[in-house]
Protein backbone atom coordinates (compact mmCIF):
# COMPACT_ATOMS: atom_id res chain seq x y z
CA UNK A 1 0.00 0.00 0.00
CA UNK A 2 1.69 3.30 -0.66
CA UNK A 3 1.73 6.09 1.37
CA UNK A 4 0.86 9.53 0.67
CA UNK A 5 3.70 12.31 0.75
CA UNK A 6 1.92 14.01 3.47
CA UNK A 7 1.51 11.46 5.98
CA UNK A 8 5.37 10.69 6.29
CA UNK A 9 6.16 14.32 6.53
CA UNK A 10 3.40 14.77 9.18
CA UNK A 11 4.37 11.61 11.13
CA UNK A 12 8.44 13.07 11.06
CA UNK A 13 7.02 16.15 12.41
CA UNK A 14 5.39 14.85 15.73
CA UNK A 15 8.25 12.26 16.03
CA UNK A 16 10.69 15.38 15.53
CA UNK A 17 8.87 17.58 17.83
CA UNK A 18 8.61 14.89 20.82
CA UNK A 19 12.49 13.56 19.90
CA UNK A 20 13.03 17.41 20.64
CA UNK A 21 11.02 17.80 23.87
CA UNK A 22 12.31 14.95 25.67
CA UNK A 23 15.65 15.61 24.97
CA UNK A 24 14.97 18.76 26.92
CA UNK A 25 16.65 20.98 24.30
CA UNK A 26 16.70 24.57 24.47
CA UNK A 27 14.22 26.87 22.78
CA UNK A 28 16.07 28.77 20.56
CA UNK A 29 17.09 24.86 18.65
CA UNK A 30 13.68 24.77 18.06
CA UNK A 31 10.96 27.15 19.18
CA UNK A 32 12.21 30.41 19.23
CA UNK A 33 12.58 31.38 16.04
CA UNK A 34 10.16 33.88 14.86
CA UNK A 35 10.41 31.34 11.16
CA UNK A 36 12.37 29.11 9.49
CA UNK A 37 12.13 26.67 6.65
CA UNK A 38 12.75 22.73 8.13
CA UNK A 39 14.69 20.57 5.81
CA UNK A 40 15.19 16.74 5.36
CA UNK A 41 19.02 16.31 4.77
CA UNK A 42 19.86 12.60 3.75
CA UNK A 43 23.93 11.87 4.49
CA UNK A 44 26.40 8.70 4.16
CA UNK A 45 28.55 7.84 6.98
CA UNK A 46 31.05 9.02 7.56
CA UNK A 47 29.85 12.36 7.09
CA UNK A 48 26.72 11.97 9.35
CA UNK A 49 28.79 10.99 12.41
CA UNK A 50 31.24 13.70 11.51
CA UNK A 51 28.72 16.32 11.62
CA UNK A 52 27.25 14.68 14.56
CA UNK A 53 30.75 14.75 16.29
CA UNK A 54 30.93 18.20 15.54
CA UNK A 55 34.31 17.57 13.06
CA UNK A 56 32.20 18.77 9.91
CA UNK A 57 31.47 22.25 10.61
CA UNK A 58 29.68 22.88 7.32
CA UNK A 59 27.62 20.86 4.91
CA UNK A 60 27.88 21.20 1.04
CA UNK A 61 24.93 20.34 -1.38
CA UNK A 62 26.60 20.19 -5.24
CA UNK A 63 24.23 20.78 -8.48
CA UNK A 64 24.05 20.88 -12.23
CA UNK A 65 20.78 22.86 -11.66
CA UNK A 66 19.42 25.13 -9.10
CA UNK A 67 17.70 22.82 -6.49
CA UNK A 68 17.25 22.58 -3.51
CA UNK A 69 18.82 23.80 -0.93
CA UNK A 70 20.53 26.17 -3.33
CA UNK A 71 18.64 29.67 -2.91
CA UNK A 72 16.09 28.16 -0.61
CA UNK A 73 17.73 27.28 2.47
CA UNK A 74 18.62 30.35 4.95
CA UNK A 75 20.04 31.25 8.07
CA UNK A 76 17.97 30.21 10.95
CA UNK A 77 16.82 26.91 9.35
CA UNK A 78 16.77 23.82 10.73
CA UNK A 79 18.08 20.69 8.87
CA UNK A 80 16.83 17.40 9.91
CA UNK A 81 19.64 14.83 9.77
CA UNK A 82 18.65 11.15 8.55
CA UNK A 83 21.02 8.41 7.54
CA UNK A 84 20.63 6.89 4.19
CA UNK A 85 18.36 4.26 3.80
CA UNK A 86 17.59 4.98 7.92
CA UNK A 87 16.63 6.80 10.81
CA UNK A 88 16.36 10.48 11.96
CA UNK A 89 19.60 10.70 13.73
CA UNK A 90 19.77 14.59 14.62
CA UNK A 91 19.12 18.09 14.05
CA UNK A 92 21.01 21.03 13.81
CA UNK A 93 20.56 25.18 12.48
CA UNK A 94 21.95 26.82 9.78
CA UNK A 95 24.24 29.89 10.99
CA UNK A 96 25.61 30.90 7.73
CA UNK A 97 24.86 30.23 3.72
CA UNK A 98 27.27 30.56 1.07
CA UNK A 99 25.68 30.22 -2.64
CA UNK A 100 28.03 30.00 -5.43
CA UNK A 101 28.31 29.32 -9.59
CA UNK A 102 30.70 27.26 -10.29
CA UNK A 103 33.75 27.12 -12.97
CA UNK A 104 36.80 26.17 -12.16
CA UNK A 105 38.44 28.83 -10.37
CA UNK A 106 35.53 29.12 -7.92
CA UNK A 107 35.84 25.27 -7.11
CA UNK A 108 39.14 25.77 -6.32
CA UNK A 109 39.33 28.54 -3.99
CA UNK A 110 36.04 26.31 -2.25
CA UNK A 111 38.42 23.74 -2.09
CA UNK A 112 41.47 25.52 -0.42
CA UNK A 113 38.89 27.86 1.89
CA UNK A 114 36.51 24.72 3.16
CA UNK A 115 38.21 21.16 2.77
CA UNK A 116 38.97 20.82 5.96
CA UNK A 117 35.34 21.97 8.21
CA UNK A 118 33.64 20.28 4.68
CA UNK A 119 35.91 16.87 5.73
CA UNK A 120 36.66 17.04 2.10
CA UNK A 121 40.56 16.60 1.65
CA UNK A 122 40.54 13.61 -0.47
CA UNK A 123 40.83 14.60 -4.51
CA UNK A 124 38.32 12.16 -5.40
CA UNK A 125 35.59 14.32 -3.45
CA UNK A 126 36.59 17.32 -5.58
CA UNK A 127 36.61 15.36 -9.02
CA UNK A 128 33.65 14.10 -8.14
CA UNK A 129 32.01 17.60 -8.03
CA UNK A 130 34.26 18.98 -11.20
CA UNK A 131 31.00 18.73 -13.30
CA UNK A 132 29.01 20.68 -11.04
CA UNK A 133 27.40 24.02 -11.82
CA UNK A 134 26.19 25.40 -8.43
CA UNK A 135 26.85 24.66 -4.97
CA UNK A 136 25.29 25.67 -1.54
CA UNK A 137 27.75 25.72 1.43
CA UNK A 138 25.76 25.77 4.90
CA UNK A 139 28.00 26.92 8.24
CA UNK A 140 26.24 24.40 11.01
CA UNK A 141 25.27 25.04 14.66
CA UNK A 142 23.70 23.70 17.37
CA UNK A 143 23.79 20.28 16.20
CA UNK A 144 21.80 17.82 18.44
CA UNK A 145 21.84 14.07 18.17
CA UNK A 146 19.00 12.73 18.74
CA UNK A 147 17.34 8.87 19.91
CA UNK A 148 17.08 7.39 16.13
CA UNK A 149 13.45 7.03 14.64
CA UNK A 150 12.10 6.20 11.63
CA UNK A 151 10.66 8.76 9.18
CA UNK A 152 8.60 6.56 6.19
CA UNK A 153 10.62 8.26 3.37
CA UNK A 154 11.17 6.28 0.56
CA UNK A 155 12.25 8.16 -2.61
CA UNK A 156 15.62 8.91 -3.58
CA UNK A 157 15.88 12.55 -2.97
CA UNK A 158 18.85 13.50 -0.80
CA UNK A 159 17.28 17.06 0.38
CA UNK A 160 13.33 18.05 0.99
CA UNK A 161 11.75 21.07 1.86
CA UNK A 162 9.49 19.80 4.62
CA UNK A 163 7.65 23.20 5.32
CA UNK A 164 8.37 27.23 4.64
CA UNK A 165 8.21 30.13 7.19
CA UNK A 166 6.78 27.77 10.18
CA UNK A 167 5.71 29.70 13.05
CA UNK A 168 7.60 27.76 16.48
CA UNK A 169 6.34 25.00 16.52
């Protein structure tokens, strides 16, 4: 039986929200913000536990096109961390966005600024992204892990916009 969109994105809402109040975080990780946009952020290990660990400072989404999170995600939002093909694991704000168009000169001062709070130093990262037009580089804070629970997600998509300009929760 399939589900509809909706229902998995209202069911991670009330499992976020009560993951959130029992872990007796403060209000300004979730409730104080006058708005923000919430975001579903899918990550491989060992990127997850290195953002989780607080090693990887910022997260990088790379694009041919202009998706999402490119010009949608802001300050002030929260990102939803789930492991591939798994459970919610955490949640964290966005302090700082950095939008850029890629050639080759661009990539590379990325690479010499951010390799190291990206947890990016290996080359095949960076040849990976060669082909890449834009990119979206997001400074974390207040990252919170978080008891693991499941979400119902099932497409492919590494990044949804759960909800715009939510009013605390």
């Amino acid at each position: 039986m399939a589900v509809d969109i909706r229902d998995w994105q209202a069911h991670l809402r009330r499992e976020l929200s009560a993951a959130i109040e029992t872990a007796g975080f403060p209000s300004y990780v979730w409730g104080d913000a006058p708005s923000y946009t919430l975001h579903l952020a899918v990550f491989v290990e060992p990127y997850l536990e290195w953002i989780l660990r607080g090693r990887k400072t910022i997260e990088s989404r790379f694009s041919m096109r202009r998706v999402p999170p490119y010009r949608v995600v802001a300050p002030g939002d929260l990102l939803v961390l789930k492991r591939s093909a798994g459970s919610i694991v955490g949640v964290c704000r966005v302090a700082h966005v950095e939008l850029f168009e890629l050639d080759a000169s661009i990539q590379k001062e990325i690479r010499t600024r951010y390799s190291v709070p990206l947890c990016a130093e290996n080359a095949a990262f960076w040849e990976t992204r060669s082909r890449f037009r834009y990119a979206t580089l997001m400074h974390l804070s207040d990252v919170r892990r978080l008891s693991p629970f499941a979400c119902g997600k099932q497409d492919r998509r590494g990044w949804v916009v759960l909800s715009r300009s939510v009013e605390g929760e």
